[in-house]
N, C-alpha and C. Protein backbone atom coordinates (compact mmCIF):
# COMPACT_ATOMS: atom_id res chain seq x y z
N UNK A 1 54.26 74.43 45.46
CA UNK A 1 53.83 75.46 46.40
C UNK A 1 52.59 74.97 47.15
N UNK A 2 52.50 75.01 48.44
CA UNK A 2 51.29 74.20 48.82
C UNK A 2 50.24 75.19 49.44
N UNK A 3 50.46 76.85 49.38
CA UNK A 3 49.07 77.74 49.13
C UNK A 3 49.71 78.75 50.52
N UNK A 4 48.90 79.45 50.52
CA UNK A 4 48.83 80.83 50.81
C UNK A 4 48.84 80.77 52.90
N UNK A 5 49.31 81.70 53.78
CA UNK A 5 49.11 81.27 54.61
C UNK A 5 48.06 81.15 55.23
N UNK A 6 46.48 82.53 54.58
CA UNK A 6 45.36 81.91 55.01
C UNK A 6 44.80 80.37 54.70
N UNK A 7 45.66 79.75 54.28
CA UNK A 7 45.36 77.85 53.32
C UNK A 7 46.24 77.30 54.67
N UNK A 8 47.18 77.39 55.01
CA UNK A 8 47.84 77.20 56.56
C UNK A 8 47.04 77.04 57.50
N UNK A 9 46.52 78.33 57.96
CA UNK A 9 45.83 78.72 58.91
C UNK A 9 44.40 77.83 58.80
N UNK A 10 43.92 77.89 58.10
CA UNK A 10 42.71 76.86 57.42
C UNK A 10 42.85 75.46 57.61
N UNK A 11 43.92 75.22 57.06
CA UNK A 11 44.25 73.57 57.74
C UNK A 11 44.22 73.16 59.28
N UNK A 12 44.87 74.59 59.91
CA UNK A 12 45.41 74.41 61.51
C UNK A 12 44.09 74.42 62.17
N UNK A 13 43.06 75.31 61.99
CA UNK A 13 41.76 75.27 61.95
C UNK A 13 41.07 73.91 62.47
N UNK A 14 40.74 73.55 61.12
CA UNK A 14 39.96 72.53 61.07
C UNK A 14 40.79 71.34 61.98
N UNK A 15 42.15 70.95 62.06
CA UNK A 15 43.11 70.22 62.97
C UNK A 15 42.83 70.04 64.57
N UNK A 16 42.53 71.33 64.60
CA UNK A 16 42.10 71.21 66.00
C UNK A 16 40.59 71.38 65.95
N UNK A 17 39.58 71.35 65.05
CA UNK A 17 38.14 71.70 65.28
C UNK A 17 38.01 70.21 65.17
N UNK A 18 38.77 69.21 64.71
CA UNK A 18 38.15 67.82 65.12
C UNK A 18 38.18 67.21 66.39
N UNK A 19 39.18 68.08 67.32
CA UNK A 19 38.98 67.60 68.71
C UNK A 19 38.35 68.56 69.76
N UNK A 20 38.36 69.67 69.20
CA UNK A 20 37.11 70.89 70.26
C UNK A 20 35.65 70.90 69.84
N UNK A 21 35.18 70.66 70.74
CA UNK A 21 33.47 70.48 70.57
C UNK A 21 32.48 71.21 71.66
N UNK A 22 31.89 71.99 71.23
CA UNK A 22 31.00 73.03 72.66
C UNK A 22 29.76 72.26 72.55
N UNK A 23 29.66 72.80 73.80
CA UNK A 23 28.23 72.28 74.38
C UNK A 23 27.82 73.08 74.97
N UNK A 24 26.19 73.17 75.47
CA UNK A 24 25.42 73.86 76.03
C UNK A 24 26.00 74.60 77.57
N UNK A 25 26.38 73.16 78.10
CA UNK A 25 27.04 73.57 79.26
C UNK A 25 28.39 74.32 79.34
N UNK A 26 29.29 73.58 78.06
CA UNK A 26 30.68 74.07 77.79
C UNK A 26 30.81 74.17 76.59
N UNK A 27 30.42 75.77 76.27
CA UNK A 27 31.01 76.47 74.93
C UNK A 27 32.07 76.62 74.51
N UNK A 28 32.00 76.44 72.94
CA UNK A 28 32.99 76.63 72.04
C UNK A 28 33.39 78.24 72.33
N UNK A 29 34.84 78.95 72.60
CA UNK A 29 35.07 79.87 72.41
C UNK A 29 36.02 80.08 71.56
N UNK A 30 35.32 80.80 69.88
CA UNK A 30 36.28 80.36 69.17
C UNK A 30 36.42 82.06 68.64
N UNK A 31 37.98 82.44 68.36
CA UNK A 31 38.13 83.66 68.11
C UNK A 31 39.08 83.52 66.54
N UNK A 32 38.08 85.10 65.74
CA UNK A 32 38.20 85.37 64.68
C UNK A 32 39.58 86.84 64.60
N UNK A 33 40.63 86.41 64.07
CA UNK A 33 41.29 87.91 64.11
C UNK A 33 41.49 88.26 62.43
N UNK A 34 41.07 89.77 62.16
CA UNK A 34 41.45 89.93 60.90
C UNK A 34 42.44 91.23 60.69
N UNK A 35 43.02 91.68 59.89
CA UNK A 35 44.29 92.26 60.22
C UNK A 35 43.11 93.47 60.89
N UNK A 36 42.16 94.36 60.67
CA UNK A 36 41.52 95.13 61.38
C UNK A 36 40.98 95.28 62.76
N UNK A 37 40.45 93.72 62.93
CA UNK A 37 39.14 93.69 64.08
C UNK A 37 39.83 91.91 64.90
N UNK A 38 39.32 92.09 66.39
CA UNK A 38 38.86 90.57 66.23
C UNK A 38 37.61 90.34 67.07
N UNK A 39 37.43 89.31 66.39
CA UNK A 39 35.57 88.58 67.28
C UNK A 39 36.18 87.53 67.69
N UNK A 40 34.87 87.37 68.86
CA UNK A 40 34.98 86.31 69.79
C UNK A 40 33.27 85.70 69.82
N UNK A 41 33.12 84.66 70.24
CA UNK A 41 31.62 84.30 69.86
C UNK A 41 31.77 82.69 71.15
N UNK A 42 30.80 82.63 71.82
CA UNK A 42 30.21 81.51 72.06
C UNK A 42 29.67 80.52 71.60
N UNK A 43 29.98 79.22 71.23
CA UNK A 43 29.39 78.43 70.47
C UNK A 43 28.56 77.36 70.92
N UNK A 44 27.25 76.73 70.68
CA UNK A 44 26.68 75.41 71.04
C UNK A 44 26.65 74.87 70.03
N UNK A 45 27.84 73.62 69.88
CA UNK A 45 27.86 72.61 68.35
C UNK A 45 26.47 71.63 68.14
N UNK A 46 26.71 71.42 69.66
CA UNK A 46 25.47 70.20 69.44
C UNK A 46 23.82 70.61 68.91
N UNK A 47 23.70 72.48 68.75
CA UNK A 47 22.69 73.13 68.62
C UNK A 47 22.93 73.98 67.36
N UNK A 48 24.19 74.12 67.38
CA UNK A 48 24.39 74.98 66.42
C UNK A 48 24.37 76.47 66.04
N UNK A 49 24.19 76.60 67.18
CA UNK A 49 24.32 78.12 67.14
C UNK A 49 25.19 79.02 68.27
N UNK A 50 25.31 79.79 68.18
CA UNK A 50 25.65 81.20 68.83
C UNK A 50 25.52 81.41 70.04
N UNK A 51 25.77 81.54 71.76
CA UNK A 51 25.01 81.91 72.58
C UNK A 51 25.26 83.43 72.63
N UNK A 52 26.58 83.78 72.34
CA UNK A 52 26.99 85.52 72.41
C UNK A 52 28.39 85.44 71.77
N UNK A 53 28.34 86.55 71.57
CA UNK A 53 29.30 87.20 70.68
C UNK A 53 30.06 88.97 71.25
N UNK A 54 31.06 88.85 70.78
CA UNK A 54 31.97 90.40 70.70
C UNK A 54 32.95 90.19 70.01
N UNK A 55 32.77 91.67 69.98
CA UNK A 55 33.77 91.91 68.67
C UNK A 55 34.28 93.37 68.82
N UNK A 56 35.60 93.68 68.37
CA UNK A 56 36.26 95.22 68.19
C UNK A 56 35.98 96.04 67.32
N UNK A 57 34.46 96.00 66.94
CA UNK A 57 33.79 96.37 65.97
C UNK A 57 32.69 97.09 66.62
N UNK A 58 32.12 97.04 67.96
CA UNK A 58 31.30 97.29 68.75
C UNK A 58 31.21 98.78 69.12
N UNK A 59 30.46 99.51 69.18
CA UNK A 59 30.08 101.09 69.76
C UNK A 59 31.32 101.68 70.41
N UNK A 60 31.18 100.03 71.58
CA UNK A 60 32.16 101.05 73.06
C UNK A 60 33.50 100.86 72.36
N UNK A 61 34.05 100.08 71.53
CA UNK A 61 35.36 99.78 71.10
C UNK A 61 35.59 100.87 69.88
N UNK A 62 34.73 101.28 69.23
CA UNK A 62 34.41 102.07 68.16
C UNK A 62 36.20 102.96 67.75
N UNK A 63 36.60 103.36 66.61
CA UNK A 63 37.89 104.26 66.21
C UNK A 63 39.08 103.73 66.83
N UNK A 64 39.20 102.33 67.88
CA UNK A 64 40.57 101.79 68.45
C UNK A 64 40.98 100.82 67.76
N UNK A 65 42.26 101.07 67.18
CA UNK A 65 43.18 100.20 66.16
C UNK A 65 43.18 98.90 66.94
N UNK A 66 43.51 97.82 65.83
CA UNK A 66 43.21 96.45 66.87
C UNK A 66 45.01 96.52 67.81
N UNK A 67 45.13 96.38 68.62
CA UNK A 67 45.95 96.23 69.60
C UNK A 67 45.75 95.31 70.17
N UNK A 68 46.92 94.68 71.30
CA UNK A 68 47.03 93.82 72.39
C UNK A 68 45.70 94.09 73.35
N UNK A 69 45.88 95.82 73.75
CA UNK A 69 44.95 96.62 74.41
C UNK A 69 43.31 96.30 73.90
N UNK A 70 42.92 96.54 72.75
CA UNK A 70 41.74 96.47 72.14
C UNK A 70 41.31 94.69 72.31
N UNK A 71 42.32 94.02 71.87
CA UNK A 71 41.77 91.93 71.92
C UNK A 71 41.64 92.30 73.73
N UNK A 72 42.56 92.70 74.11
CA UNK A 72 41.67 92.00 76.14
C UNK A 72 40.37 92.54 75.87
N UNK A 73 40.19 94.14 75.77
CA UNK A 73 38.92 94.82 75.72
C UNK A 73 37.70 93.83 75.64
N UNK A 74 38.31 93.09 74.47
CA UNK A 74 37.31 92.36 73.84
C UNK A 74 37.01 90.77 74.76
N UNK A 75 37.93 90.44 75.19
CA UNK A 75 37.81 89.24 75.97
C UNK A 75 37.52 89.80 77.22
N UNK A 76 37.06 90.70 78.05
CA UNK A 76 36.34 90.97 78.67
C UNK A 76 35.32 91.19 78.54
N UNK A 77 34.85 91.53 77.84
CA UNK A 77 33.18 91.93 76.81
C UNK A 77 33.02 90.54 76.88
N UNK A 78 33.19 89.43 76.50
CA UNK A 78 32.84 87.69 75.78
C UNK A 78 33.01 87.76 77.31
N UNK A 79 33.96 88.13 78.42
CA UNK A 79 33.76 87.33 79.52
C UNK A 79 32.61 87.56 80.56
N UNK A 80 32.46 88.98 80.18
CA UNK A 80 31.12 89.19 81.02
C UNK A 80 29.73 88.72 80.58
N UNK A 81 29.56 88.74 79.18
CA UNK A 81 28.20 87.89 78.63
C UNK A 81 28.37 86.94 78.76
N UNK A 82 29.77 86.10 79.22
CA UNK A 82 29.37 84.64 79.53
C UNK A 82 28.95 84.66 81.01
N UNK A 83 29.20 85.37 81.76
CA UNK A 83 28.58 85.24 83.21
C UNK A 83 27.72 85.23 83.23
N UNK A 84 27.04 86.56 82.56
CA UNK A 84 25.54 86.36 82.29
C UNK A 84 24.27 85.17 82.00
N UNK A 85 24.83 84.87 81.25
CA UNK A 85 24.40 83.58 80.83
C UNK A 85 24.09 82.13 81.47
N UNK A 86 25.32 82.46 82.82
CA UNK A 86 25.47 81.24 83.79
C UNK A 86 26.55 80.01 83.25
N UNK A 87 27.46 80.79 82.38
CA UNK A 87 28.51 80.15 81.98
C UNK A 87 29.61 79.84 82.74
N UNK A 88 30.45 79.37 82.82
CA UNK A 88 32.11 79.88 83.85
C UNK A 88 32.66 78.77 83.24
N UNK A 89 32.76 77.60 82.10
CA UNK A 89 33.82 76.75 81.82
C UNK A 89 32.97 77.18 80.11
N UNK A 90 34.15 77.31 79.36
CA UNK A 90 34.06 77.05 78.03
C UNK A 90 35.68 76.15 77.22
N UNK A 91 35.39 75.59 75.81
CA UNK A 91 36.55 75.65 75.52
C UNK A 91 37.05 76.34 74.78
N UNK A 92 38.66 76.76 74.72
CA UNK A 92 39.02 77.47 73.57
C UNK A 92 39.45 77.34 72.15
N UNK A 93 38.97 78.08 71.13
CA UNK A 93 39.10 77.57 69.62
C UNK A 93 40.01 79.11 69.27
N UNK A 94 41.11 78.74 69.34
CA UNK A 94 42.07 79.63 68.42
C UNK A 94 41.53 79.91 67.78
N UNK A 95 41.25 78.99 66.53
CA UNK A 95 41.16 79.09 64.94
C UNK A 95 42.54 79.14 64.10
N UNK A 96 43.31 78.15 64.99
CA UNK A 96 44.49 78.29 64.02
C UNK A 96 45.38 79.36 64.25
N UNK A 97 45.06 80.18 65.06
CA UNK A 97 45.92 81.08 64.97
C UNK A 97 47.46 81.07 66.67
N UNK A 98 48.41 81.79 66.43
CA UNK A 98 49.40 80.69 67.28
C UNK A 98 48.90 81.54 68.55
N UNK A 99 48.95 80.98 69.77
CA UNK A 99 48.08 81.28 71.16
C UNK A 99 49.54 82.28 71.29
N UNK A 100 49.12 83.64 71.43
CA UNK A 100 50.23 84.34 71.12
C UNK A 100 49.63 85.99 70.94
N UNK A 101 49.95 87.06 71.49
CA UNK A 101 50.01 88.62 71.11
C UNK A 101 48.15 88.91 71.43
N UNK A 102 47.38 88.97 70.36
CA UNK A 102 45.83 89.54 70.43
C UNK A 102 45.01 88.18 70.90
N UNK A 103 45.36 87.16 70.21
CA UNK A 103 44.59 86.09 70.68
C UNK A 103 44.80 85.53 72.34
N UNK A 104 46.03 85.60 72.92
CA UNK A 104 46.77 85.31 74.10
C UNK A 104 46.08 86.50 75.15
N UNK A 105 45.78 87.53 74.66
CA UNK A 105 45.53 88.84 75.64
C UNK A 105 43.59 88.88 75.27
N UNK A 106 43.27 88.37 74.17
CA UNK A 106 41.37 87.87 74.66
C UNK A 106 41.82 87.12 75.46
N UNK A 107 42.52 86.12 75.28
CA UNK A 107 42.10 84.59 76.35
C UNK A 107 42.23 85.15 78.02
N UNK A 108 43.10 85.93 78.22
CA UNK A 108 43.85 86.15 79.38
C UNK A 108 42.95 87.25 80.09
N UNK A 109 42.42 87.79 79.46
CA UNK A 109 41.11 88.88 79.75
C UNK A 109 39.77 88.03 79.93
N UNK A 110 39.57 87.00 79.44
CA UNK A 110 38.54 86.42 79.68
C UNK A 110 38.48 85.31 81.06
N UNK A 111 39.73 84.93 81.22
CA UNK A 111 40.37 84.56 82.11
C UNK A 111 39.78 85.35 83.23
N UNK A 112 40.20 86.63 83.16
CA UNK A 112 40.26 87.81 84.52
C UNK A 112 38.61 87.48 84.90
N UNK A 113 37.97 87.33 83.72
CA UNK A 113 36.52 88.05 84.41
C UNK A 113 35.71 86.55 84.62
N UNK A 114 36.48 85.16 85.03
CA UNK A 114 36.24 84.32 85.76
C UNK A 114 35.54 82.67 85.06
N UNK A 115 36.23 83.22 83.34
CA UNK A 115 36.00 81.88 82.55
C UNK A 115 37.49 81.15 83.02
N UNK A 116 37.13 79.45 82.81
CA UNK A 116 37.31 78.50 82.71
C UNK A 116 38.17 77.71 81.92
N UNK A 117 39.14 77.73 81.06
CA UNK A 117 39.60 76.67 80.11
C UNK A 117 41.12 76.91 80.10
């Protein structure tokens, strides 16, 4: 038995985190889905940290089941704090998960509001 599908997903992960790398100029955009919520976060590897973050966990998102509807919500939220910022190219980090349903509808929402990848 070779493990569980979060042990899958974990492998697929790290598979592609050896060839996506953010930078100051071009952030990591790497999204978290859990059967409840999903986050989205800006990343600087070479710094190590965070530039912004959202998540379906947030005030304005507050009592909405995670949906197709709720992940754009959310990739519009990540797309407007990246404007802010003076962002417009990042790359994208699944996390393993298949570019597809909640993850496909952040990307495509973040898309709208004039990111890059």
């Amino acid at each position: 038995m070779r493990g569980s599908r979060t042990d899958a997903r974990r492998r697929r992960h790290f598979r592609v985190r050896k060839k996506v790398h953010g930078i100051a100029t071009r952030p990591r955009l790497a999204v978290y889905r859990s059967n409840r919520y999903i986050y989205a976060q800006l990343i600087d590897d070479n710094a190590g940290r965070t530039l912004a973050s959202a998540s379906s966990r947030e005030k304005s998102l507050a009592g909405q089941t995670l949906t197709v509807e709720t992940a754009a919500e959310v990739g519009k939220l990540i797309g407007a704090r990246t404007k802010d910022l003076g962002i417009d190219a990042v790359v994208f980090d699944r996390g393993g998960y298949p570019f597809h349903g909640r993850v496909k509808a952040l990307a495509e929402a973040a898309r709208e509001e004039g990111l890059k990848f």
